[in-house]
Protein backbone atom coordinates (compact mmCIF):
# COMPACT_ATOMS: atom_id res chain seq x y z
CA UNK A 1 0.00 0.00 0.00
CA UNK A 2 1.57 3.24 -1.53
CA UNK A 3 0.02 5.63 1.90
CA UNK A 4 -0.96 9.36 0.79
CA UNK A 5 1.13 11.80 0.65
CA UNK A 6 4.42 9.76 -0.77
CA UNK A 7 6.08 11.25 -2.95
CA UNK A 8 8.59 8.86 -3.86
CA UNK A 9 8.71 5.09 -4.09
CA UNK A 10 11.65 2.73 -4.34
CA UNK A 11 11.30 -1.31 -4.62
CA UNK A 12 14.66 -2.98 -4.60
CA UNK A 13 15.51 -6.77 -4.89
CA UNK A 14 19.34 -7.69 -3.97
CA UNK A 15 20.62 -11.02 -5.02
CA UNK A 16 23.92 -12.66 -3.80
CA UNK A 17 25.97 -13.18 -7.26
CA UNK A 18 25.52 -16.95 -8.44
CA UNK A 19 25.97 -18.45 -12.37
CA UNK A 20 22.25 -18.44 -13.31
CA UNK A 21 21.00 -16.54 -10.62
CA UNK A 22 19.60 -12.94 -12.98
CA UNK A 23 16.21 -12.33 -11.43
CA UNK A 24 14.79 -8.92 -12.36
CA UNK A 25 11.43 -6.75 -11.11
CA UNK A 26 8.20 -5.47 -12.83
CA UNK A 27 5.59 -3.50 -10.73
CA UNK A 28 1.26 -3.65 -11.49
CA UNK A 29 -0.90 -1.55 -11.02
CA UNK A 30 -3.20 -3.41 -8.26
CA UNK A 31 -5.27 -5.72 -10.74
CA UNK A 32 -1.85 -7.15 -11.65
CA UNK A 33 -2.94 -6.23 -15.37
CA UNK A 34 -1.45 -3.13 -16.76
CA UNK A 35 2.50 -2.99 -15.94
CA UNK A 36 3.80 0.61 -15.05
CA UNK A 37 7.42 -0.26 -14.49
CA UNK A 38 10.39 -2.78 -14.74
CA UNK A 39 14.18 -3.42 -14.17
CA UNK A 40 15.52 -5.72 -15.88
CA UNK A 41 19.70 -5.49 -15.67
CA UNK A 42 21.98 -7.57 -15.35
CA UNK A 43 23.35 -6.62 -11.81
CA UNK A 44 22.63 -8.28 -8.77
CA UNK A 45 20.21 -5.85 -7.85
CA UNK A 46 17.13 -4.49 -9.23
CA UNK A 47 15.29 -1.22 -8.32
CA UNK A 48 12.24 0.48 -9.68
CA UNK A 49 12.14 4.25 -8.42
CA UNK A 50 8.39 5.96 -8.78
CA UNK A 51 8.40 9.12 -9.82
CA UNK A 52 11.70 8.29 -11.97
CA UNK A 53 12.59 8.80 -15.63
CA UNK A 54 15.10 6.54 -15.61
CA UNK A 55 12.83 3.83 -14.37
CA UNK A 56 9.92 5.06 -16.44
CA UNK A 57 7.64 5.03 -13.54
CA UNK A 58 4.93 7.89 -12.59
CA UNK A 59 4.02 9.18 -9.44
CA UNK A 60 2.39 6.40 -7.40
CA UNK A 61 -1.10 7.51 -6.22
CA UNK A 62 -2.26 6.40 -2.82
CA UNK A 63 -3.69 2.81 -3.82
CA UNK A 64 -2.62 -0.80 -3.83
CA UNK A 65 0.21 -2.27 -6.08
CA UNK A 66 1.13 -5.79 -7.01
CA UNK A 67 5.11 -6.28 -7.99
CA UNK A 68 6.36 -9.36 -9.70
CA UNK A 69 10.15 -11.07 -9.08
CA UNK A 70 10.73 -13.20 -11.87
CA UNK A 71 13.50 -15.24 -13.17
CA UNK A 72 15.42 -14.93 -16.76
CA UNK A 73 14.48 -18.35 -18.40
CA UNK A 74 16.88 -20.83 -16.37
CA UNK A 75 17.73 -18.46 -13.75
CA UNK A 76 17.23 -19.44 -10.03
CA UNK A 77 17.93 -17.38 -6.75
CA UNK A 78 17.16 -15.81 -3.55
CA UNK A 79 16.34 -12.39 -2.63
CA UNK A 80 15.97 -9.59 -0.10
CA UNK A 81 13.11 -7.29 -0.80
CA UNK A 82 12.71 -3.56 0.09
CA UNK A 83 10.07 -0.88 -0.40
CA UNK A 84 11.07 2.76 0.87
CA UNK A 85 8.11 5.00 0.68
């Protein structure tokens, strides 16, 4: 839940370097049906910033949001998660 008032909005996933291990980040809107942002390097972590050009996300209104960790075909890893309003 993005609260009211934020003004700024940063996910992050950190991996620990393995072969195989790329996992990237996409973020919903909350019916998990129209995509508003991804990262999708090739570091070990991954970080959507809201409002951000660089990210190409838009100012998060006050509302629900679904976000999606997902693997590059093959890859497998763990993760820490963190959302900074």
């Amino acid at each position: 839940m993005v609260p009211a008032g934020t003004t700024k909005v940063e996910i992050r996933i950190s991996t620990t370097y393995r072969p195989n291990g790329d996992l990237d980040l996409r973020l919903y809107d909350k019916t998990g049906t129209m995509r508003l942002s991804q990262s999708t390097s090739f570091s070990d972590d991954e970080v959507i910033t809201c409002p951000s050009t660089a990210s190409m996300c838009p100012m998060l209104a006050a509302d629900d949001y679904v976000f999606e960790v997902f693997p590059v075909p093959g890859s497998v890893n763990a993760y820490a998660l963190a959302v900074t309003p």
